[in-house]
Protein backbone atom coordinates (compact mmCIF):
# COMPACT_ATOMS: atom_id res chain seq x y z
CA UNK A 1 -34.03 34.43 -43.52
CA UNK A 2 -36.51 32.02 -42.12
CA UNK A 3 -36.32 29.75 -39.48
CA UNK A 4 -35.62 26.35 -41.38
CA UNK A 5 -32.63 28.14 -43.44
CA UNK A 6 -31.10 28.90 -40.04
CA UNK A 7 -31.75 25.46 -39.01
CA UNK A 8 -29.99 24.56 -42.32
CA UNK A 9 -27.02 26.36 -41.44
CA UNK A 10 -26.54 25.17 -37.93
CA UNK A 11 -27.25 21.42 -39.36
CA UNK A 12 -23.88 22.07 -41.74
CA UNK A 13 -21.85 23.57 -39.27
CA UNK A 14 -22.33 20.98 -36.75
CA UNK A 15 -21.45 18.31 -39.40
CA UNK A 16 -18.39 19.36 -40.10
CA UNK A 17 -17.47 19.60 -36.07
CA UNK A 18 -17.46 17.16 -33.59
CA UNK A 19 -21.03 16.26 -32.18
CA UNK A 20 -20.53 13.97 -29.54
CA UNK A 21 -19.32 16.28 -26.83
CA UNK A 22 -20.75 19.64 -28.79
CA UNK A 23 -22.39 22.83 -27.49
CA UNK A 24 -23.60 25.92 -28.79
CA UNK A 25 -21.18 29.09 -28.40
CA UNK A 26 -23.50 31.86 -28.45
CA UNK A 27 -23.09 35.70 -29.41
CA UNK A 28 -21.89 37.02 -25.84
CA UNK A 29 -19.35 33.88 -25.57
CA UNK A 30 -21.68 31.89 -23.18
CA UNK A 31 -21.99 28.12 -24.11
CA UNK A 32 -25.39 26.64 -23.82
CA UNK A 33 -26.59 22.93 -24.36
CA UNK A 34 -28.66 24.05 -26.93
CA UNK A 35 -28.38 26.12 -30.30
CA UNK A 36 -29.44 29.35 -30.30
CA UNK A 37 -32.35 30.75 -32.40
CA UNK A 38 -31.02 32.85 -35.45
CA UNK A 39 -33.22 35.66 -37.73
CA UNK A 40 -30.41 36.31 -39.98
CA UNK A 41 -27.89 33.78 -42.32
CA UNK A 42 -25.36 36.42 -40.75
CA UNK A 43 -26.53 34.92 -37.00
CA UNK A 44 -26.26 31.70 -38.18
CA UNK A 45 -22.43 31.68 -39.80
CA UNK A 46 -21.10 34.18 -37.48
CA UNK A 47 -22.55 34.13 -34.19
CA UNK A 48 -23.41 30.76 -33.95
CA UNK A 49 -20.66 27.94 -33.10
CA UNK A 50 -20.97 24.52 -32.40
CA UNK A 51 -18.00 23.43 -30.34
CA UNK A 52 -16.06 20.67 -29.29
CA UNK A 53 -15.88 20.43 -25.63
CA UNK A 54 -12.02 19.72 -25.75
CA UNK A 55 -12.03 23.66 -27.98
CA UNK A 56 -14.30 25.20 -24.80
CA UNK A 57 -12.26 28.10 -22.45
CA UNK A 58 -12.58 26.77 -19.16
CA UNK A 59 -12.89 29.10 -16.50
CA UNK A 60 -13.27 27.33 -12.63
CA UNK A 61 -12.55 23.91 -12.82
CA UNK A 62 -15.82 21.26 -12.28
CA UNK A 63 -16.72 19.87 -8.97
CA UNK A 64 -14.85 16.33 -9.44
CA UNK A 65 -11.62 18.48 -10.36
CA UNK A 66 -12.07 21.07 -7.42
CA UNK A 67 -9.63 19.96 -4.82
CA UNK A 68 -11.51 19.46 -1.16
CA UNK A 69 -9.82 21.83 1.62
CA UNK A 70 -7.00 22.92 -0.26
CA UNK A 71 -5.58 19.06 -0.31
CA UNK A 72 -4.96 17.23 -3.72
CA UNK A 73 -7.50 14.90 -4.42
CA UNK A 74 -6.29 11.05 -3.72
CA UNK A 75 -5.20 9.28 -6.64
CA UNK A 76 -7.48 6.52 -7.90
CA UNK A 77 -5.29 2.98 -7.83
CA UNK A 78 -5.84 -0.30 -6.73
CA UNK A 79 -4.99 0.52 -3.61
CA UNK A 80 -7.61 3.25 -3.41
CA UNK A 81 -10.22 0.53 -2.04
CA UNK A 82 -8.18 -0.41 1.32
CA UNK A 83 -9.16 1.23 4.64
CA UNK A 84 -8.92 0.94 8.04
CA UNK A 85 -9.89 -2.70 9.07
CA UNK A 86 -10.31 -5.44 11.57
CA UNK A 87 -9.31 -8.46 10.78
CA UNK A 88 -12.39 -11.35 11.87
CA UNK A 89 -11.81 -13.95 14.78
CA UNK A 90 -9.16 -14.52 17.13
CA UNK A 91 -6.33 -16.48 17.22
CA UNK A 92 -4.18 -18.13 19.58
CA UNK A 93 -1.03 -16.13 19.42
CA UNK A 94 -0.31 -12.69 18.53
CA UNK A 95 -0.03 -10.70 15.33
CA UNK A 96 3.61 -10.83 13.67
CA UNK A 97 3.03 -9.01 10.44
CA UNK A 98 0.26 -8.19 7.18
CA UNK A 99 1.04 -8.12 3.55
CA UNK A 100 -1.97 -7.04 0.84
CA UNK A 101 -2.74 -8.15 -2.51
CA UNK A 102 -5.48 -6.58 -5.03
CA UNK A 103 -8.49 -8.05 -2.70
CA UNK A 104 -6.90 -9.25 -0.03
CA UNK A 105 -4.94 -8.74 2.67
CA UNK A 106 -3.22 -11.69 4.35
CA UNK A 107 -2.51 -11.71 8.17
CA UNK A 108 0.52 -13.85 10.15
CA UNK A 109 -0.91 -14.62 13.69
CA UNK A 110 2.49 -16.45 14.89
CA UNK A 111 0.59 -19.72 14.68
CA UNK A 112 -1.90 -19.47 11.99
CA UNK A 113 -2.26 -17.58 8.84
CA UNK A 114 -5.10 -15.67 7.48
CA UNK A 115 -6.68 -14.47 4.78
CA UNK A 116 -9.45 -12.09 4.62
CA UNK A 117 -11.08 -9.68 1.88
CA UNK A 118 -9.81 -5.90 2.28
CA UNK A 119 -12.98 -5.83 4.43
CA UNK A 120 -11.82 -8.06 6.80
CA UNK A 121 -13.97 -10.70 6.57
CA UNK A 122 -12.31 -14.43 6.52
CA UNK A 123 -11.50 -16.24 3.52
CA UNK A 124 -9.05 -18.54 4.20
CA UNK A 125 -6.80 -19.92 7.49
CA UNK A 126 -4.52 -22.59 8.63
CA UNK A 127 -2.04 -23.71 11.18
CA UNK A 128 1.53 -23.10 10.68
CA UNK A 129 4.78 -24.26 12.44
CA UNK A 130 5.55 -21.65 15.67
CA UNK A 131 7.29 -19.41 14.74
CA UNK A 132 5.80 -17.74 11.78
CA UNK A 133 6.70 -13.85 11.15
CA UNK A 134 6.00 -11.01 9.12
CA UNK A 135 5.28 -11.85 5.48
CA UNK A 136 5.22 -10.31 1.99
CA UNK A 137 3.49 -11.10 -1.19
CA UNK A 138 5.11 -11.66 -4.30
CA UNK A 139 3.91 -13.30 -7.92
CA UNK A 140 0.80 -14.94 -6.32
CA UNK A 141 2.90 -16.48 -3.63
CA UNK A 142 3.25 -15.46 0.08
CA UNK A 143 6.78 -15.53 1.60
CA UNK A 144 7.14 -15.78 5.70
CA UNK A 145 10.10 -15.55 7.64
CA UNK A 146 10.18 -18.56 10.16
CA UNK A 147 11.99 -19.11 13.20
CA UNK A 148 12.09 -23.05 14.69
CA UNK A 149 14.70 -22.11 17.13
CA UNK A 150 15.98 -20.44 19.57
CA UNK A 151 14.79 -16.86 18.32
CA UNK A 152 17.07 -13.58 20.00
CA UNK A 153 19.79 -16.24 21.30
CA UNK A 154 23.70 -14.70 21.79
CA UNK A 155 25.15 -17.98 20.63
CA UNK A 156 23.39 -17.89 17.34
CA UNK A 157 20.99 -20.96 17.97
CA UNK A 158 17.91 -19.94 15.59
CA UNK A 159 16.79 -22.09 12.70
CA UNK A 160 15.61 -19.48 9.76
CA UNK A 161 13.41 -20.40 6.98
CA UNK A 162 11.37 -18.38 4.36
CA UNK A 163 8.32 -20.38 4.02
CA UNK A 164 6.56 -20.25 0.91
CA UNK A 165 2.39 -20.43 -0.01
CA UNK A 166 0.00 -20.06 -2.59
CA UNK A 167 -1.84 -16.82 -2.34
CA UNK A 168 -4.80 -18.40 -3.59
CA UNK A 169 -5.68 -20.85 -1.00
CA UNK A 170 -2.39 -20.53 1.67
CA UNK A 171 -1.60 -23.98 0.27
CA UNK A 172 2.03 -25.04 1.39
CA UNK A 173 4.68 -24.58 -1.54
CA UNK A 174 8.28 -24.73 -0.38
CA UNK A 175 10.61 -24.05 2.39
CA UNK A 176 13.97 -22.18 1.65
CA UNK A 177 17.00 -22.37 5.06
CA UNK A 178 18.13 -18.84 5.46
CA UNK A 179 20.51 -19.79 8.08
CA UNK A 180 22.37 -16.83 7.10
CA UNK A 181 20.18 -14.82 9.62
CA UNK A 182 21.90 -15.63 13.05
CA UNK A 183 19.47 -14.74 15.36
CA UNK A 184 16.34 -15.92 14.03
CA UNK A 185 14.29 -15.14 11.05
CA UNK A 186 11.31 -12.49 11.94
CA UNK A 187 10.60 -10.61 8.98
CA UNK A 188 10.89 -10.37 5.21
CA UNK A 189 10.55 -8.14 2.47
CA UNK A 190 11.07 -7.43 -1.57
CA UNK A 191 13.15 -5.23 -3.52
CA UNK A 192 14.61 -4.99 -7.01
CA UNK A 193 14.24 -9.01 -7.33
CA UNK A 194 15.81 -9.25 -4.13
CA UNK A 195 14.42 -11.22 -0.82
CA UNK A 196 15.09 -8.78 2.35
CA UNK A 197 15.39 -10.98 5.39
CA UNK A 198 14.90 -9.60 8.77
CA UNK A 199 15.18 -10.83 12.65
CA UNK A 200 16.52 -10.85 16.22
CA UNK A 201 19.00 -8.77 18.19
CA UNK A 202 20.32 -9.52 21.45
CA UNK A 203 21.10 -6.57 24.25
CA UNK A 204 24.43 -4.61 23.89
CA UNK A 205 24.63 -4.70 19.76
CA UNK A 206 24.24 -1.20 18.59
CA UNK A 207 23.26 -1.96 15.23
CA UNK A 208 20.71 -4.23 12.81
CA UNK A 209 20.90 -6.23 9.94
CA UNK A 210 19.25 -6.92 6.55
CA UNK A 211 20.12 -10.49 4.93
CA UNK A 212 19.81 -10.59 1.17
CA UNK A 213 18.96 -13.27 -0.96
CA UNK A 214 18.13 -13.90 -4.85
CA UNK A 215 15.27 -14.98 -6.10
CA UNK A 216 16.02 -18.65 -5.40
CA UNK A 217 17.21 -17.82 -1.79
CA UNK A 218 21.30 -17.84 -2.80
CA UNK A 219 22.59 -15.36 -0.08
CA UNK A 220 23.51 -12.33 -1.46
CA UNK A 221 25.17 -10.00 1.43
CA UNK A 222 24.79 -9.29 4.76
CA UNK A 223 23.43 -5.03 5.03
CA UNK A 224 24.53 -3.04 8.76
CA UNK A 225 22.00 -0.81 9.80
CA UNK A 226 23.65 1.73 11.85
CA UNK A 227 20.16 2.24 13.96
CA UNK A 228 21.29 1.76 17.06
CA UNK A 229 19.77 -0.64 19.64
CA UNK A 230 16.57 -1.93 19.30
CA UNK A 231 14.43 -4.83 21.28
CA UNK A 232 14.32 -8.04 19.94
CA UNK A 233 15.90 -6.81 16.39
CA UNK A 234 13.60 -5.55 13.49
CA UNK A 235 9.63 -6.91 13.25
CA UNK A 236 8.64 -6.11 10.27
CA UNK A 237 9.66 -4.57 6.94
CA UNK A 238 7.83 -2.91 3.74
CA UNK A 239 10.00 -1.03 0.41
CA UNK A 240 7.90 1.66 -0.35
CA UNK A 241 8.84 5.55 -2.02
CA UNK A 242 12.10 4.52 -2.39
CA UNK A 243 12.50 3.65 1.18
CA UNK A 244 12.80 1.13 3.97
CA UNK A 245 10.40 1.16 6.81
CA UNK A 246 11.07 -1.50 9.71
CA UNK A 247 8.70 -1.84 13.04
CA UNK A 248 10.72 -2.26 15.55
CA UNK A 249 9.51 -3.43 19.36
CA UNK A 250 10.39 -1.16 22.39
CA UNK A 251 8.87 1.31 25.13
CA UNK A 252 7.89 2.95 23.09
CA UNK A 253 7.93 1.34 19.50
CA UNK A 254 10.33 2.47 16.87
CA UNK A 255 9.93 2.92 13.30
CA UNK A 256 13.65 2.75 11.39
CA UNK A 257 13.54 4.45 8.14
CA UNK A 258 16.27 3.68 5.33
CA UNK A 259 17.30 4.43 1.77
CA UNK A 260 17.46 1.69 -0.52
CA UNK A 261 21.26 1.31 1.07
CA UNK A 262 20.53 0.65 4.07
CA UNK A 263 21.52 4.12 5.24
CA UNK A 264 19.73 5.74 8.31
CA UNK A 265 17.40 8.26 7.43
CA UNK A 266 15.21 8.41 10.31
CA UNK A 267 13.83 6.72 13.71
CA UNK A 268 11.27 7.46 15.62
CA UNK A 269 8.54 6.73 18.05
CA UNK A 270 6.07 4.94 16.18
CA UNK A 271 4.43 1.92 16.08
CA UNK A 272 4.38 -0.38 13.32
CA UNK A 273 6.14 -3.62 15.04
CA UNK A 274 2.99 -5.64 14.37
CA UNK A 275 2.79 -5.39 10.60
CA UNK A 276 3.63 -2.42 7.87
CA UNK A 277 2.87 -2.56 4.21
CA UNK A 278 2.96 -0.10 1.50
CA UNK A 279 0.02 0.86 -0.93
CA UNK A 280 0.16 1.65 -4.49
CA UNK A 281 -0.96 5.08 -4.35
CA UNK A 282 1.69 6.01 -1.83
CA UNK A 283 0.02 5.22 1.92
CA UNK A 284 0.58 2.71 4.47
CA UNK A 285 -1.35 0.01 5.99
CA UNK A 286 -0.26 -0.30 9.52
CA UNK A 287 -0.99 -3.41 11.58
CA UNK A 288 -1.69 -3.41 15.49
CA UNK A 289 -3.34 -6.04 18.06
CA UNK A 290 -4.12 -7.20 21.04
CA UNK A 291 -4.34 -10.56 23.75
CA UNK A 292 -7.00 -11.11 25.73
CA UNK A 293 -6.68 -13.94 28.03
CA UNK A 294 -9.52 -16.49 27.27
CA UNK A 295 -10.47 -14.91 24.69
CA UNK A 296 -7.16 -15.29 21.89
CA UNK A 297 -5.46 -12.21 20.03
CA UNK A 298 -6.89 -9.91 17.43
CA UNK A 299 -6.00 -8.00 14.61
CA UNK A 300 -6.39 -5.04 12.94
CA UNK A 301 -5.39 -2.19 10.45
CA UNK A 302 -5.23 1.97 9.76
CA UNK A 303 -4.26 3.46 7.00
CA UNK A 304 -1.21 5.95 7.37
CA UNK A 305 1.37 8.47 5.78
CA UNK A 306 4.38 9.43 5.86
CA UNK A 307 5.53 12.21 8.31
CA UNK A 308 8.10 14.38 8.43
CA UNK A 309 8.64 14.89 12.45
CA UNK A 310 6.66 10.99 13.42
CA UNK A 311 8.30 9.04 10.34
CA UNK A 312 4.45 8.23 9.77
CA UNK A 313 0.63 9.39 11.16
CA UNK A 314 -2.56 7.87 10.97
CA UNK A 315 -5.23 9.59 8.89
CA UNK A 316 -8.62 9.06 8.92
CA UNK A 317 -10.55 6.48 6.73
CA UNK A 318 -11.31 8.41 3.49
C-alpha cells in the first residue's frame, strides 16, 4: 500500500477519536507523540491507534503527581498562598491576636489595628480604645473582643464589648455589650453562626469559660471548660477541624484543645497566646511578638500543624 493510503487511514481513524489530547499507540504498546509509519493497510487498521489520553495505561505517575519524600502533596486552596510572616512597623503595645482573610491578614496590637497583605506589608491602621483583643473575621467585617475595664478583676469589674469594623478599610461599624463575660472580654471566635467570646480568669478557679452569643450578640449560654487553671484566662481562640484551639498565657504557654462541646481534648505546652487562626487547607497561622523598649512591639507569624504529642508544631515555610 503506499504511503498516502496509510496516511489516509490514520487521517479516518483519528477523526473518529478524540484529537485534542491524542497519541499514537504503536505495535509494541509504546505511545509516541507522533504516528507511526505504516507499509501495509493491515499496519494501518491494526497496529496503529490513535488514543485519547484519558484511554492511555498509566504506568508511574508524572512528576506533578509524584508525592515529594513520601509526604502527600499540599492541597492547593486559598490558603495555600500564606506563609510565615512579619508583620511591618511597630506599635505601641503588644500583640493580642491575628485573624486572615483571602489577601490579608489583620493584626490587633492592643492599641491599634492593622492590616497588611499576606506579605506583611501595611495596608491599613488606626487607633483603637485600650483594650482591644484577639479578633476574627466574618462576612467582610472584623469582630474584636474589648475590655474598658478592669480586665482579670475577682469582683467582676470588666466592661466587655465586641467591637465591630469593615474589613475593607478598618472603618468603625458597631459596638455590641457582652457584659455576660465577667472578667473581661479578651478573645473571640466563630462557629456554626455562633459568636465565641473569650477572657480573664483570676487565681484559684480551676476552670474557663466560653460565652455564646447569636448573630446579633443575644447571649446564648455560658460553656465550662474543665482545663484547669490558666493565667489571665484564655487569649485567643480559632474553630478549625472540628476543634477548639485557645492560647493561653503561662510559664510556659498553654494551648487548650476542645471538641465543638467544649470538652477537653488536650493541653499542652505551646505557644499560641498571641494570636491563632486556622487555614483553609487544614494549617495554622500562629502569631508571636515582642517589646522593645524605645523601640514599640512587633509582630509576626509561622505557619503550623497539628500534633499529636505538642497539640501543634511549626513547619517550615513551603
Amino acid at each position: 500500500m503506499n504511503r498516502r493510503l496509510c496516511r489516509f487511514w490514520i487521517l479516518a481513524l483519528a477523526s473518529i477519536l478524540p484529537l485534542q489530547s491524542a497519541m499514537a499507540w504503536g505495535p509494541h504498546g509504546k505511545i509516541t507523540a507522533t504516528p507511526l509509519a505504516c507499509p501495509t493497510l493491515d499496519e494501518a487498521i491494526g497496529r496503529v491507534w490513535i488514543v485519547s489520553e484519558s484511554l492511555q495505561p498509566r504506568s508511574a505517575p508524572r512528576d506533578e503527581e509524584t508525592p515529594r519524600s513520601g509526604r502527600e502533596k499540599p492541597p492547593q486552596s486559598q490558603s495555600a498562598g500564606f506563609h510565615d510572616v512579619a508583620c511591618e512597623g511597630s506599635y505601641p503595645h503588644h500583640l493580642q491576636g491575628i485573624c486572615v482573610g483571602d489577601q490579608a491578614i489583620f493584626w490587633s496590637f492592643t492599641t491599634m489595628l492593622v492590616k497588611t497583605g499576606i506579605d506583611g506589608k501595611l495596608l491599613k491602621k488606626i487607633p483603637v480604645a485600650n483594650h482591644h483583643g484577639d479578633p476574627c473575621l466574618q462576612g467582610g467585617k472584623l469582630y474584636v473582643a474589648v475590655n474598658l475595664g478592669k480586665f482579670n478583676d475577682p469582683q467582676g469589674n470588666a466592661d466587655s464589648w465586641v467591637y465591630v469594623y469593615n474589613a475593607g478599610d478598618l472603618s468603625f461599624e458597631a459596638r455590641h455589650p457582652v457584659q455576660e463575660v465577667f472578667h473581661g472580654a479578651g478573645g473571640i471566635g466563630f462557629q456554626d453562626g455562633r459568636f465565641f467570646v473569650v477572657g480573664g480568669l483570676p487565681m484559684g478557679i480551676e476552670e474557663n469559660y466560653v460565652y455564646e452569643y447569636d448573630p446579633g450578640f443575644r447571649f446564648v449560654k455560658k460553656h465550662v471548660v474543665k482545663s484547669g487553671h490558666t493565667l489571665l484566662g484564655i487569649q485567643t481562640a480559632t474553630f478549625a477541624l472540628g476543634r477548639w484551639w485557645f492560647g493561653c498565657y503561662g510559664t510556659p504557654q498553654v494551648l487548650l484543645v476542645t471538641d465543638a462541646e467544649f470538652r477537653l481534648l488536650g493541653r499542652y505546652e505551646f505557644d499560641c497566646s498571641m494570636g491563632i487562626v486556622g487555614l483553609p487547607d487544614g494549617r495554622f497561622l500562629v502569631a508571636g511578638g515582642r517589646c522593645e523598649k524605645d523601640k514599640g512591639c512587633t509582630g509576626s507569624a509561622r505557619l503550623a500543624v497539628p500534633d499529636e504529642k505538642s497539640g501543634l508544631r511549626f513547619v517550615a515555610d513551603e
